[in-house]
N, C-alpha and C. Protein backbone atom coordinates (compact mmCIF):
# COMPACT_ATOMS: atom_id res chain seq x y z
N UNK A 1 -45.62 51.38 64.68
CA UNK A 1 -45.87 50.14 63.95
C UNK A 1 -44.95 49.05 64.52
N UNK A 2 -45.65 48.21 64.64
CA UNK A 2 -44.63 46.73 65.60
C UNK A 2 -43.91 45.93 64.19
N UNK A 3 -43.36 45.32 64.93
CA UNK A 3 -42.69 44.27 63.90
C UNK A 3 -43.45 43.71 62.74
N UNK A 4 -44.27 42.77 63.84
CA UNK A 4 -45.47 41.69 62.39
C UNK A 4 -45.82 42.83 61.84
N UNK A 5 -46.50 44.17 61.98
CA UNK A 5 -46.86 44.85 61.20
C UNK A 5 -46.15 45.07 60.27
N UNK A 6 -44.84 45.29 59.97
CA UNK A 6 -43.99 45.67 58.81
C UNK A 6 -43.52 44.25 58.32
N UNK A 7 -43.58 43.46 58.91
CA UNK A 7 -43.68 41.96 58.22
C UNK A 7 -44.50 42.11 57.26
N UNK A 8 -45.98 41.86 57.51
CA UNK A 8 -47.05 41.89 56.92
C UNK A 8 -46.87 42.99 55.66
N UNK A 9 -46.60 43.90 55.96
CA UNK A 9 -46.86 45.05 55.01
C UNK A 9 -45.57 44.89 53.88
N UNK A 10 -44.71 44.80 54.33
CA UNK A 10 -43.33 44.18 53.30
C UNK A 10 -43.73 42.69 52.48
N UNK A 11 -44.63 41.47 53.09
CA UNK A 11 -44.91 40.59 52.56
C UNK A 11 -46.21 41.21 51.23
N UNK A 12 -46.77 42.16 51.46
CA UNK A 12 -47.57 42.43 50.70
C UNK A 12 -47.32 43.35 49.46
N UNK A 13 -46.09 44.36 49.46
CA UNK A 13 -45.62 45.03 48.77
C UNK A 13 -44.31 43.70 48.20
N UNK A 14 -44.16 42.61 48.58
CA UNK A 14 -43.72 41.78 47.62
C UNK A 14 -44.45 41.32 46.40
N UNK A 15 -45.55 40.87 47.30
CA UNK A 15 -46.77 39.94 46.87
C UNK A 15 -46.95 40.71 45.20
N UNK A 16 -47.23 42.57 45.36
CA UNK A 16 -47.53 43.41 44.25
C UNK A 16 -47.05 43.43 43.15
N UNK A 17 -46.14 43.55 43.80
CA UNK A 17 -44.90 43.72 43.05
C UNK A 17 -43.90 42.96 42.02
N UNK A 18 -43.97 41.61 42.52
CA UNK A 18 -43.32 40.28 41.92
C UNK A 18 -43.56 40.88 40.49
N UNK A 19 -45.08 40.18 40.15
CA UNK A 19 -45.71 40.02 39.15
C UNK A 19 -45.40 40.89 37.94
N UNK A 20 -45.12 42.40 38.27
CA UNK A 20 -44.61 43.28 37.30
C UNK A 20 -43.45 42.97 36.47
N UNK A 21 -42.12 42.10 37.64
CA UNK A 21 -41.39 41.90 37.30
C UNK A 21 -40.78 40.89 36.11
N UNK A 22 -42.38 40.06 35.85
CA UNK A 22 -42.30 39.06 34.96
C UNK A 22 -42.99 39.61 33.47
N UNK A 23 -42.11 40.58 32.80
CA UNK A 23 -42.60 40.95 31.80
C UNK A 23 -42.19 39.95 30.60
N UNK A 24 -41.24 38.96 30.78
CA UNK A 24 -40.77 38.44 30.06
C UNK A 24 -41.73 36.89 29.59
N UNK A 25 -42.64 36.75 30.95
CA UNK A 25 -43.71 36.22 30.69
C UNK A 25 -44.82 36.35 30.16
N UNK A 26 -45.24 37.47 30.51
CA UNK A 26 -46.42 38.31 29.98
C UNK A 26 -47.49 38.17 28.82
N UNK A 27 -48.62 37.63 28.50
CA UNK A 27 -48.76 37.50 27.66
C UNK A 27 -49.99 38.70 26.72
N UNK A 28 -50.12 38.97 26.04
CA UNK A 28 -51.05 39.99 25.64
C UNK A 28 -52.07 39.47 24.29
N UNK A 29 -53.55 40.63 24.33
CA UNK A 29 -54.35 40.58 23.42
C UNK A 29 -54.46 41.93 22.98
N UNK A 30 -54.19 41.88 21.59
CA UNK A 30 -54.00 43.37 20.58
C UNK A 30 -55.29 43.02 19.83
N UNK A 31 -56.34 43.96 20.07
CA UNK A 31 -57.56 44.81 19.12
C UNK A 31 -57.08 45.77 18.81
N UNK A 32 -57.03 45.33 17.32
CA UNK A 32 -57.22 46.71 16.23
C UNK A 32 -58.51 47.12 15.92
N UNK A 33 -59.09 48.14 16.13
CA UNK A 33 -59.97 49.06 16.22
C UNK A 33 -59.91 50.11 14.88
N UNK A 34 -60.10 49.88 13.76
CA UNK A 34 -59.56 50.53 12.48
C UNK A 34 -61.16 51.16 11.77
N UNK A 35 -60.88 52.52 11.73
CA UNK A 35 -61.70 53.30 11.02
C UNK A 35 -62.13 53.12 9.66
N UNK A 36 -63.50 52.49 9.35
CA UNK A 36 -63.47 52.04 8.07
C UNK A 36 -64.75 53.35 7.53
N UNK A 37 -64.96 54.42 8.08
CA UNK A 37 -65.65 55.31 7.66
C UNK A 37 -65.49 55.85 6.15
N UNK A 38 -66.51 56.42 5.69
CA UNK A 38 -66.63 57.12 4.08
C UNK A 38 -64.95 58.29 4.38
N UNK A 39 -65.38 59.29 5.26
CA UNK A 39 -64.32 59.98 5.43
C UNK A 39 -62.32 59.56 5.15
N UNK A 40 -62.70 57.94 5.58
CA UNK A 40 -61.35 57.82 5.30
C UNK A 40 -60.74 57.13 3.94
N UNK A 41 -61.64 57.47 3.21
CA UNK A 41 -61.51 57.04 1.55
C UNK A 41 -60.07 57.51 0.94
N UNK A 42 -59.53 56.98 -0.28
CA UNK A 42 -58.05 57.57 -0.64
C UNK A 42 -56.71 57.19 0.24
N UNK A 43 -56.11 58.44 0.31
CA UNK A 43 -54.47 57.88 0.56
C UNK A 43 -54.70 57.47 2.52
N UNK A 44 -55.92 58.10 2.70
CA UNK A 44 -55.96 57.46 4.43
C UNK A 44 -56.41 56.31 5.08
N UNK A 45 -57.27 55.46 4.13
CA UNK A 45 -57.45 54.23 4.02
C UNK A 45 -56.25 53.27 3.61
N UNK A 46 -55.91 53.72 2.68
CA UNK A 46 -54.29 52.98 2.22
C UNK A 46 -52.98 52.51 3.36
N UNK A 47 -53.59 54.13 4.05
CA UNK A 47 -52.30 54.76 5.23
C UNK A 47 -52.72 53.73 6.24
N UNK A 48 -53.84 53.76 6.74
CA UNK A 48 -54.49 52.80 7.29
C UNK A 48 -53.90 51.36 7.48
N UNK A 49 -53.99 51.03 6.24
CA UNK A 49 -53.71 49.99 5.94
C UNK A 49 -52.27 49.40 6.16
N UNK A 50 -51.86 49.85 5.63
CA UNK A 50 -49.93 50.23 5.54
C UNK A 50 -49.57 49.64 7.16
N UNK A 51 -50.41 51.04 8.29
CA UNK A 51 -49.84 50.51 9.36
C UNK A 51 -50.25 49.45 10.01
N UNK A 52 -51.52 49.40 9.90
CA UNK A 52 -52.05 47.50 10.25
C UNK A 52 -51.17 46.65 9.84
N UNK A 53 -50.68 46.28 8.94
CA UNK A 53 -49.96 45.19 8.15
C UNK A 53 -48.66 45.20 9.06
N UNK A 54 -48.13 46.68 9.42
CA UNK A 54 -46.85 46.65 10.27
C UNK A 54 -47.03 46.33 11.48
N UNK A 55 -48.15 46.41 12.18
CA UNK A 55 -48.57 46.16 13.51
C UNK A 55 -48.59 44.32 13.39
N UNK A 56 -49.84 44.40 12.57
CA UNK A 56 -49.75 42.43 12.33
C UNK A 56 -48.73 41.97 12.35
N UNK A 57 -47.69 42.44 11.47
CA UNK A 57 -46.10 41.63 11.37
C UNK A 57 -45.12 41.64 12.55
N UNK A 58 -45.67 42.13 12.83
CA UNK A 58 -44.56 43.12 14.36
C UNK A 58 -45.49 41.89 15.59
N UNK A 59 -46.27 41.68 15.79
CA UNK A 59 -46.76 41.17 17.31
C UNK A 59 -45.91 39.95 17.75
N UNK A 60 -45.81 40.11 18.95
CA UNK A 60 -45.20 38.41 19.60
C UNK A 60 -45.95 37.39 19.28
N UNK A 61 -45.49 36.20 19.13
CA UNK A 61 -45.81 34.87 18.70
C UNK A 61 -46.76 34.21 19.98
N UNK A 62 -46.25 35.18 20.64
CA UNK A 62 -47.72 34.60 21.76
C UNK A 62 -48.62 35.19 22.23
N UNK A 63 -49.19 36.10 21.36
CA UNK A 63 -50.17 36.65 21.71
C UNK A 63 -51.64 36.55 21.20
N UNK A 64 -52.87 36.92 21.57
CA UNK A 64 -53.79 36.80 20.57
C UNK A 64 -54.51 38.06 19.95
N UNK A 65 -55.12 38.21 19.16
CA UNK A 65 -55.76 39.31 18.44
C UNK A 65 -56.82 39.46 17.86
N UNK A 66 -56.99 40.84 17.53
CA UNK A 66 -58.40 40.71 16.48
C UNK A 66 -58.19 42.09 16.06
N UNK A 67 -59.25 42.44 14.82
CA UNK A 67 -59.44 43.27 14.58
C UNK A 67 -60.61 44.03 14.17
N UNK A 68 -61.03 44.77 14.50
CA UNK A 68 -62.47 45.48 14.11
C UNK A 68 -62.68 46.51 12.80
N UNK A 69 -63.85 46.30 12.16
CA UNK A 69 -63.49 47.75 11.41
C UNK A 69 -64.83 48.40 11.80
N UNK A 70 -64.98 49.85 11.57
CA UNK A 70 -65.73 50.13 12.43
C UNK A 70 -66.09 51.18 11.14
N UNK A 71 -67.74 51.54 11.47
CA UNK A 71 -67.89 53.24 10.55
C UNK A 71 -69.26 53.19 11.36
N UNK A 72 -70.48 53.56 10.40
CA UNK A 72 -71.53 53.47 11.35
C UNK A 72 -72.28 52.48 12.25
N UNK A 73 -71.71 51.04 12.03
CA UNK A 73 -72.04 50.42 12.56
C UNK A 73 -69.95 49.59 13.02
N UNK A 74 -69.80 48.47 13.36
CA UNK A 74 -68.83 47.32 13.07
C UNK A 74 -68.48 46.31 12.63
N UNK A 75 -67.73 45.72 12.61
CA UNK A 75 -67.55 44.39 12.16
C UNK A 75 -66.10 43.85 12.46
N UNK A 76 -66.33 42.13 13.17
CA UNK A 76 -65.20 41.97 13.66
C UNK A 76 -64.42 41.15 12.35
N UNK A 77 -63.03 40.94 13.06
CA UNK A 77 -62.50 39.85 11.58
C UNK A 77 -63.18 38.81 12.33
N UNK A 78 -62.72 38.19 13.86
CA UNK A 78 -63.45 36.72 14.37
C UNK A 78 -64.24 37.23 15.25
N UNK A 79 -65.10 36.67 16.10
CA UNK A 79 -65.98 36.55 16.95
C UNK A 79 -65.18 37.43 18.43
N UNK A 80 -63.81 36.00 18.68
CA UNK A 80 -63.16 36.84 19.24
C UNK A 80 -61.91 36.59 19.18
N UNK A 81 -60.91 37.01 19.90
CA UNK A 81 -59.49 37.33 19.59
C UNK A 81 -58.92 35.48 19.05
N UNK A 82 -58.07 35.53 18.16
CA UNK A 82 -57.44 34.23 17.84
C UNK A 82 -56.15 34.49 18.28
N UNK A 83 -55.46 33.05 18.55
CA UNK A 83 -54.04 32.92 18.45
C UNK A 83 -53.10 33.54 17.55
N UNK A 84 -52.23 34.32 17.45
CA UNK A 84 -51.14 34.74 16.47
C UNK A 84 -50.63 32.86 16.11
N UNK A 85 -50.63 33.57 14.54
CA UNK A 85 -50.51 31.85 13.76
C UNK A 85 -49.83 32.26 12.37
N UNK A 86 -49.43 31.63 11.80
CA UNK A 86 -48.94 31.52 10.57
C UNK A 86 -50.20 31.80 9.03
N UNK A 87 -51.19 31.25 9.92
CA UNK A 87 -52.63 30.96 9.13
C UNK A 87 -53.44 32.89 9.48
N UNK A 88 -53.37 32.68 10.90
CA UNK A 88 -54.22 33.60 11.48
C UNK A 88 -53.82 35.25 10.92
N UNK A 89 -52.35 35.19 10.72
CA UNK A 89 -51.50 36.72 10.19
C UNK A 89 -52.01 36.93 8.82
N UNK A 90 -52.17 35.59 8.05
CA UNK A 90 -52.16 36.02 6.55
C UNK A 90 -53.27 36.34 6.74
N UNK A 91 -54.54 35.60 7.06
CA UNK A 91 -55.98 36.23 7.16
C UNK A 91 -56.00 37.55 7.68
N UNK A 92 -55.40 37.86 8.38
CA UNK A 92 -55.37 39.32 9.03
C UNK A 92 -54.34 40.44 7.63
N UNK A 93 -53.70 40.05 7.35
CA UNK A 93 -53.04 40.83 6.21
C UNK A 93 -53.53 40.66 5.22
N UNK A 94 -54.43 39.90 4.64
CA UNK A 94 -55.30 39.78 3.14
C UNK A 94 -56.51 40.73 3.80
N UNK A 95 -57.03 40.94 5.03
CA UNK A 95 -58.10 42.02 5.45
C UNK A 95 -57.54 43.29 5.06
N UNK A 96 -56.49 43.84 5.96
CA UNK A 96 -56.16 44.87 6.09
C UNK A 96 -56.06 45.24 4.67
N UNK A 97 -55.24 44.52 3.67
CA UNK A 97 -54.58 44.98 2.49
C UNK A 97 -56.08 45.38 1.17
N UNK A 98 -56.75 44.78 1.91
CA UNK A 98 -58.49 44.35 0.78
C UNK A 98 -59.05 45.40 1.34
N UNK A 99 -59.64 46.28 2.26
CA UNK A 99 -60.30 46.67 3.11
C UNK A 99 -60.48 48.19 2.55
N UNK A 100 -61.75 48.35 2.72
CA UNK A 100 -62.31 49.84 2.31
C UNK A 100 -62.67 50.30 3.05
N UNK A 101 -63.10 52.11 2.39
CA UNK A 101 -63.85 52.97 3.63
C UNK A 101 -65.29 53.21 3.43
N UNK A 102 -66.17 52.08 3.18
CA UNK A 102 -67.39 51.51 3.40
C UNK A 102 -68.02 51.54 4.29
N UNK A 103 -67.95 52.19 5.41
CA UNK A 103 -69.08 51.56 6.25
C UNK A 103 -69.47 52.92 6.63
N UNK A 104 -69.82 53.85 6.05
CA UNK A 104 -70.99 54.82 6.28
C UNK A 104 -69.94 55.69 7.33
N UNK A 105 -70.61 56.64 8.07
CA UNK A 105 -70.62 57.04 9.03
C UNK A 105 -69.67 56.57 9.97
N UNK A 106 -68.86 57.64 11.08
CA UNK A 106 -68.35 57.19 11.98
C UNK A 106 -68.56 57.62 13.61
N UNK A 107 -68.79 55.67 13.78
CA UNK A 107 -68.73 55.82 15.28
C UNK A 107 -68.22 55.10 16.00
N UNK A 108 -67.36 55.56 16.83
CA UNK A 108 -66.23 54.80 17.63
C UNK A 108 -66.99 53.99 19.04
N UNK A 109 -67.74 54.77 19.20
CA UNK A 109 -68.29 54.37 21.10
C UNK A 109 -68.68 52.72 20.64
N UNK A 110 -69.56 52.12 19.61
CA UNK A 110 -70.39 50.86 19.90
C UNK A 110 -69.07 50.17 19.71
N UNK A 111 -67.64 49.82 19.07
CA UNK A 111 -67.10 48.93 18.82
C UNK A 111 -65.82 48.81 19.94
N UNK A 112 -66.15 49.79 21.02
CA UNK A 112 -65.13 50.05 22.34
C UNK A 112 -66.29 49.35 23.19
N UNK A 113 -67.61 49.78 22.95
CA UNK A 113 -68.56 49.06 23.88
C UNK A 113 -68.12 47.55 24.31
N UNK A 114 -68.36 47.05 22.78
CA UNK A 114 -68.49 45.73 22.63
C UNK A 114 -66.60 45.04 23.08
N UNK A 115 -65.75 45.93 22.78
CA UNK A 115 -64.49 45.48 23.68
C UNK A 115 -64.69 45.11 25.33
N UNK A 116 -65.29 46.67 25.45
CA UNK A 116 -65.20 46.55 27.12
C UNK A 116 -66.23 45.56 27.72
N UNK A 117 -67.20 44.80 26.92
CA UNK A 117 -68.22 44.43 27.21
C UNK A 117 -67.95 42.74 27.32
N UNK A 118 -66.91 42.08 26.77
CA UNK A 118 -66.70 41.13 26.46
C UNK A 118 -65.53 40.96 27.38
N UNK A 119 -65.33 39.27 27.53
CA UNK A 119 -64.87 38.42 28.86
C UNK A 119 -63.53 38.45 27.99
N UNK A 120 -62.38 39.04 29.04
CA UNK A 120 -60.93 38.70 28.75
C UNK A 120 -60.19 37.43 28.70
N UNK A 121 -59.53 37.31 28.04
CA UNK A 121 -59.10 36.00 28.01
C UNK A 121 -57.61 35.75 29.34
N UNK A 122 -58.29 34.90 29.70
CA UNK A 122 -56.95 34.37 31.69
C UNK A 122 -55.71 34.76 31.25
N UNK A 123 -55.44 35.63 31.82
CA UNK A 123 -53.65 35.57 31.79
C UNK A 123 -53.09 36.48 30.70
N UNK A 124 -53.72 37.27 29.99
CA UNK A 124 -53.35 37.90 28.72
C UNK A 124 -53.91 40.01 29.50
N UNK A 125 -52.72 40.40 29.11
CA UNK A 125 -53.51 41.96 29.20
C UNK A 125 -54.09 42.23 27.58
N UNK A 126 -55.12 43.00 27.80
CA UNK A 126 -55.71 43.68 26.85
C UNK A 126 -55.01 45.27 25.98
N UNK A 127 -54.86 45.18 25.27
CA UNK A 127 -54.04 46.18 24.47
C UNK A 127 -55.24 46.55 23.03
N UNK A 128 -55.92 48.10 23.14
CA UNK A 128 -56.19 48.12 22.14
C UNK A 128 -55.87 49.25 21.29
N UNK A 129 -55.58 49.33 19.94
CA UNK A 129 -55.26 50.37 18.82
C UNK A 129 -56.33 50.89 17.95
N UNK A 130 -56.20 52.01 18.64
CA UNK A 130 -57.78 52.79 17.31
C UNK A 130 -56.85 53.42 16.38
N UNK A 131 -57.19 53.40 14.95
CA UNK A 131 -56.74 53.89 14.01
C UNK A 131 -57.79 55.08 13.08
N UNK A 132 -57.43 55.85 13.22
CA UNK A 132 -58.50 56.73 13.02
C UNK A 132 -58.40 58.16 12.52
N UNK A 133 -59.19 58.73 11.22
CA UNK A 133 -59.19 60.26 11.21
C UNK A 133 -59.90 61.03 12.13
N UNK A 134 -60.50 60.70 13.18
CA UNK A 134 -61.09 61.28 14.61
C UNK A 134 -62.13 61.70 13.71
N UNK A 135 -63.13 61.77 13.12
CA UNK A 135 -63.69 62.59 12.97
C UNK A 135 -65.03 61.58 13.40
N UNK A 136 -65.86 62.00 14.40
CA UNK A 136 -66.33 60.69 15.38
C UNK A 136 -67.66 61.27 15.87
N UNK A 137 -69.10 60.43 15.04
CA UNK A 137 -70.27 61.26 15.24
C UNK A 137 -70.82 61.83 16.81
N UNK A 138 -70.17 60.84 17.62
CA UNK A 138 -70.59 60.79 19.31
C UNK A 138 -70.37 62.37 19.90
N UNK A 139 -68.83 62.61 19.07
CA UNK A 139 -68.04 63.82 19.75
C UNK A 139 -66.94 63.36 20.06
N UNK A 140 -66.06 64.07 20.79
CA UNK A 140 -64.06 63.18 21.18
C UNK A 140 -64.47 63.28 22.70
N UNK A 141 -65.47 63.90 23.42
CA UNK A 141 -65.67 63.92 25.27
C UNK A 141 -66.42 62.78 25.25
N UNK A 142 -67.42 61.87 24.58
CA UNK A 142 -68.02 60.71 24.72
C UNK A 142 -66.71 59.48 24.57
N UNK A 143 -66.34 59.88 23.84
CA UNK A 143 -65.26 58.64 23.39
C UNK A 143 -64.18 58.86 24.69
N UNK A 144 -63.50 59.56 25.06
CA UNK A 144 -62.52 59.49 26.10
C UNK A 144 -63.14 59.57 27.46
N UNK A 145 -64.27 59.81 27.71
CA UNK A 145 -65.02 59.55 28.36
C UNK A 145 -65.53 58.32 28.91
N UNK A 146 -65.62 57.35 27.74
CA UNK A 146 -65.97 55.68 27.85
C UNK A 146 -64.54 55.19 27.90
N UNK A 147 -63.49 55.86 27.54
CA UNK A 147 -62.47 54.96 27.46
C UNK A 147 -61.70 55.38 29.38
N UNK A 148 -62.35 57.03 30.08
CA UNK A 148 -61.42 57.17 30.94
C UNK A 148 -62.51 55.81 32.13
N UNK A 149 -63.52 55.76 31.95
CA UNK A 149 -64.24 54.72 32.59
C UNK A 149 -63.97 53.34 32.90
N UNK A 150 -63.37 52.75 31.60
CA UNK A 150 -63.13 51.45 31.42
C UNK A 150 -61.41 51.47 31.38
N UNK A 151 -60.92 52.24 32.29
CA UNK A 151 -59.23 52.34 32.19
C UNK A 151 -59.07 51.14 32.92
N UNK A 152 -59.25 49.86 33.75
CA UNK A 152 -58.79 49.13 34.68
C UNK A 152 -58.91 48.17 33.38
N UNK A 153 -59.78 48.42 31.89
CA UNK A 153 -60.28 47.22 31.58
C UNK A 153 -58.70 46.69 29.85
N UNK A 154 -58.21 47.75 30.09
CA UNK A 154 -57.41 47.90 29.00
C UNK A 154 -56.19 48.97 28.83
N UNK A 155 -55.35 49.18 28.05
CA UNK A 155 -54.58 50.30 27.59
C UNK A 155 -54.87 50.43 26.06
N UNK A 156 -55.19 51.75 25.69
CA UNK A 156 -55.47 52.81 24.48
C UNK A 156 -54.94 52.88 23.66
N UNK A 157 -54.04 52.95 22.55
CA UNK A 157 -53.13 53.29 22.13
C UNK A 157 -54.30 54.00 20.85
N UNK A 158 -53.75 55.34 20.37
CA UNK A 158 -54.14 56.03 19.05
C UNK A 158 -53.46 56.16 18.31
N UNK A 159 -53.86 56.22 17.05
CA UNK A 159 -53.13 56.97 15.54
C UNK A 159 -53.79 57.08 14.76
N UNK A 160 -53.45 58.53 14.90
CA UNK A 160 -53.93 59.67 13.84
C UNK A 160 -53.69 59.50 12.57
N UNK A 161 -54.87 59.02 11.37
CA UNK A 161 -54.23 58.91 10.27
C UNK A 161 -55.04 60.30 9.06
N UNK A 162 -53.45 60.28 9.06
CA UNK A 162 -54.03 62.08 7.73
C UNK A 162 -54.04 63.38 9.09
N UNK A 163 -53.36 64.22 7.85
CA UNK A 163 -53.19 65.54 8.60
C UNK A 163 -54.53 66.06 8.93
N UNK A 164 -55.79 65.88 8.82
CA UNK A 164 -56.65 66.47 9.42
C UNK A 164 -57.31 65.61 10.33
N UNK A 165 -56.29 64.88 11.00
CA UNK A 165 -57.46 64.01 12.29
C UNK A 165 -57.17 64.41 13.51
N UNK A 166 -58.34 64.66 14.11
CA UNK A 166 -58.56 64.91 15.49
C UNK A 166 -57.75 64.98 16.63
N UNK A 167 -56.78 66.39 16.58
CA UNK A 167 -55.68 66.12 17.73
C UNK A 167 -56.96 66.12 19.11
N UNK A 168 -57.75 66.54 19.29
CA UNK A 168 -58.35 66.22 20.44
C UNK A 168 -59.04 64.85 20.71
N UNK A 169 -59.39 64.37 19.56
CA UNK A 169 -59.82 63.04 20.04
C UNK A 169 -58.85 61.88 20.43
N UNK A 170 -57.51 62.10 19.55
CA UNK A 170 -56.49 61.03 19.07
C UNK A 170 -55.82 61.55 20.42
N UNK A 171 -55.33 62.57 20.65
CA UNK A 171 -54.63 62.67 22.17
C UNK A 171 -55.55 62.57 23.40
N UNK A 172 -56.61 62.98 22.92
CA UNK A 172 -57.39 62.04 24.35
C UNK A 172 -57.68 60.81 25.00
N UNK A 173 -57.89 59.43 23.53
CA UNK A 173 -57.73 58.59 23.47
C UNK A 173 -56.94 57.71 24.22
N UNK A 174 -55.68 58.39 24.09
CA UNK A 174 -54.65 58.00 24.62
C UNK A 174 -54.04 58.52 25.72
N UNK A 175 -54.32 59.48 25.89
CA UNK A 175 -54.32 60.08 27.85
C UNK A 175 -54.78 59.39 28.95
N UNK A 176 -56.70 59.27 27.98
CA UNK A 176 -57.41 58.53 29.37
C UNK A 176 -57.03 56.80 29.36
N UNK A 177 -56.76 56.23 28.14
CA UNK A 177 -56.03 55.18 28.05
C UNK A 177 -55.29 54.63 28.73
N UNK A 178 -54.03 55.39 28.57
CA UNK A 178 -52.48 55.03 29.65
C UNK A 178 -51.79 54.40 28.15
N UNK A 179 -52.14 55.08 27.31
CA UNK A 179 -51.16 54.63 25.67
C UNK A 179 -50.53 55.98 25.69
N UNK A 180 -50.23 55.61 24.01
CA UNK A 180 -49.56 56.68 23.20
C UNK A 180 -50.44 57.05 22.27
N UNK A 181 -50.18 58.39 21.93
CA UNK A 181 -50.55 58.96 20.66
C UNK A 181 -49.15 59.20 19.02
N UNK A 182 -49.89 58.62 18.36
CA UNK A 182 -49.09 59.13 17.46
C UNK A 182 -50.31 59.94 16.08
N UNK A 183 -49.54 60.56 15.05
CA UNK A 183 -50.04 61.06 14.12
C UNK A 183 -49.14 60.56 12.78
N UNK A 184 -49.79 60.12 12.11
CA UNK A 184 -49.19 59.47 10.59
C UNK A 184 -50.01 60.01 9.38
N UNK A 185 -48.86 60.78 8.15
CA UNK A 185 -49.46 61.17 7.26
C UNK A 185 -49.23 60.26 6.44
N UNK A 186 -49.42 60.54 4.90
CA UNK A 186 -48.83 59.37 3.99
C UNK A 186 -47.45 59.88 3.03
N UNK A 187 -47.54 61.06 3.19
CA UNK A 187 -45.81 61.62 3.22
C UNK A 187 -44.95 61.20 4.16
N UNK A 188 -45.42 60.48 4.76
CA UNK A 188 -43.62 60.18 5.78
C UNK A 188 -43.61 58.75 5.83
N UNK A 189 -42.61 58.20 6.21
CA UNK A 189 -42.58 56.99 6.46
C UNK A 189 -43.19 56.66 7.90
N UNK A 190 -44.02 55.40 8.41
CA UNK A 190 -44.19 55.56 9.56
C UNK A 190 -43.76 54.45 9.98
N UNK A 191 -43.18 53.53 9.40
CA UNK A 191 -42.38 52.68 10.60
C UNK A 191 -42.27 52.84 11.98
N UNK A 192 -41.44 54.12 12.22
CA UNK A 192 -40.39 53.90 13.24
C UNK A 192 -42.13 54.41 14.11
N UNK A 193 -42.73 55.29 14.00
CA UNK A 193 -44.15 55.58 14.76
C UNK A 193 -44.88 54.38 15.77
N UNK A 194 -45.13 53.70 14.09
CA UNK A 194 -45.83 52.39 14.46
C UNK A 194 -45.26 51.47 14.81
N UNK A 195 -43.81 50.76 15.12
CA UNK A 195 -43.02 49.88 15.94
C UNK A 195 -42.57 50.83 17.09
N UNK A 196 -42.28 51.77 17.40
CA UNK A 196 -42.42 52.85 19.21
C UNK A 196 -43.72 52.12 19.48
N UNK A 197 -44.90 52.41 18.91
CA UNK A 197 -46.05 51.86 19.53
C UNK A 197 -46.36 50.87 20.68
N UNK A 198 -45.79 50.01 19.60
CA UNK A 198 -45.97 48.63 19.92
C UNK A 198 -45.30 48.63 20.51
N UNK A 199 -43.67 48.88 20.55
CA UNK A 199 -42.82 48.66 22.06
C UNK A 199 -43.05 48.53 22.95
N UNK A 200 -43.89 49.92 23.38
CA UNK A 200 -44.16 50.56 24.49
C UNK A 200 -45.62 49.72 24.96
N UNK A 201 -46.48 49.20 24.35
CA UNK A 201 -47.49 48.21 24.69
C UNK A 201 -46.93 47.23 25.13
N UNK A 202 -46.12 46.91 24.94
CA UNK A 202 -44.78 45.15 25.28
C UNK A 202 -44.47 45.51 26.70
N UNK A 203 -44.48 46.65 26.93
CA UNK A 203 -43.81 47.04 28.55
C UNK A 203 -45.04 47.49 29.56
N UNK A 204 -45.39 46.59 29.76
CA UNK A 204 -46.89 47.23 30.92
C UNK A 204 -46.44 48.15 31.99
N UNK A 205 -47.54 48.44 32.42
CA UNK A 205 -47.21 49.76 33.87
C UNK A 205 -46.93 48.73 34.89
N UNK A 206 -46.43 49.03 35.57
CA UNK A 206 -46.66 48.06 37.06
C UNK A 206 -47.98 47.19 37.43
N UNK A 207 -48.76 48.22 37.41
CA UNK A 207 -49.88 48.03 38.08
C UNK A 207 -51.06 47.51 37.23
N UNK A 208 -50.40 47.20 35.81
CA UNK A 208 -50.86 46.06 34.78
C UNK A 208 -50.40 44.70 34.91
N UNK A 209 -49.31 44.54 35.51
CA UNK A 209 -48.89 43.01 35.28
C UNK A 209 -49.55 41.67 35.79
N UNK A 210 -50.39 41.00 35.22
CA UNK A 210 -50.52 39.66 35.72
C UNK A 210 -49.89 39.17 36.34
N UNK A 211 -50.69 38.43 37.60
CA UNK A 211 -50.01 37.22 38.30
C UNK A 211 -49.79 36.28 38.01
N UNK A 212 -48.47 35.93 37.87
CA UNK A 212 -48.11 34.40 36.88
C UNK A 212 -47.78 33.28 38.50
């Protein structure tokens, strides 16, 4: 290899690289993806709830969001992601805190569709959180399946809510993702669960970082 060649190739492994380094710039979009199925009626809807509200309170001031609830069909809170706002949190915390396990049936694939299907907003990575008792009409190989497909388009993050949810779906989720898995009952406190979460979404991979 000649000189310009390792010129070139060092100018380009700069070029990559920079960009990671500006995490402090970074800006992100958090979909909550929240299981509003019959199944999650009682203390797992509540639980549900609980950690949404901690996630909402917890996001950077510059980010934007949304949230879905999902069972046999979906439904978004907006159209699409809004600004984190003073206005925009309470609307998002009068949902979460109001919110039932109404919507029939559960299926995760159409409301990941409609994520992966829709135009990102410039300059923001995509971050999304399924909240969920896994119990998921498609199957848990359809769902991690669409999610190991659309890995360039986002990062995963799961939580398991209630001791009987889906360690195979909820850790798959988050494998083919490039998230975390966690599991939350309503005997424990889950704070410290659900702020690790989010940390670790705040810190992209390398090979996530926008070019600023």
């Amino acid at each position: 290899m000649d000189l310009q060649e390792l010129k070139s190739n060092a100018i380009e492994r700069r070029n990559f690289l920079a960009p990671s380094l500006k995490f402090d710039d970074q800006k992100f979009e958090f979909v909550f993806v929240l299981d509003r199925s019959g199944s999650m009626q009682g203390d797992k809807i509540m639980l549900a709830s609980r950690a949404l509200v901690l996630f909402l309170r917890s996001l950077p001031s510059t980010c934007i969001f949304n949230v879905i609830g999902f069972g046999s069909g979906y439904e978004k809170l907006h159209p699409t992601s809004v600004h984190y706002s003073q206005n925009s949190l309470e609307q998002a915390t009068k949902y979460a805190q109001g919110m039932s396990a109404n919507l029939g049936g559960t299926s995760l694939i159409p409301p990941l569709q409609a994520i992966y299907g829709s135009s990102q907003a410039p300059g923001f990575l995509t971050q999304i959180f399924v909240l969920t008792d896994g119990h998921n009409a498609e199957g848990a190989q359809a769902v991690v399946n669409l999610i190991r497909n659309n890995k360039p388009f986002a990062r995963v993050f799961s939580l398991g809510i209630g001791s009987g949810a889906s360690v195979a779906l909820v850790n798959g989720i988050a494998t083919e993702g490039g998230g975390v898995a966690e599991f939350v009952t309503s005997n424990e406190k889950i704070e410290t669960k659900v702020l690790d979460q989010l940390k670790i979404a705040l810190k992209p991979s390398l090979l996530k970082a926008i070019p600023v």
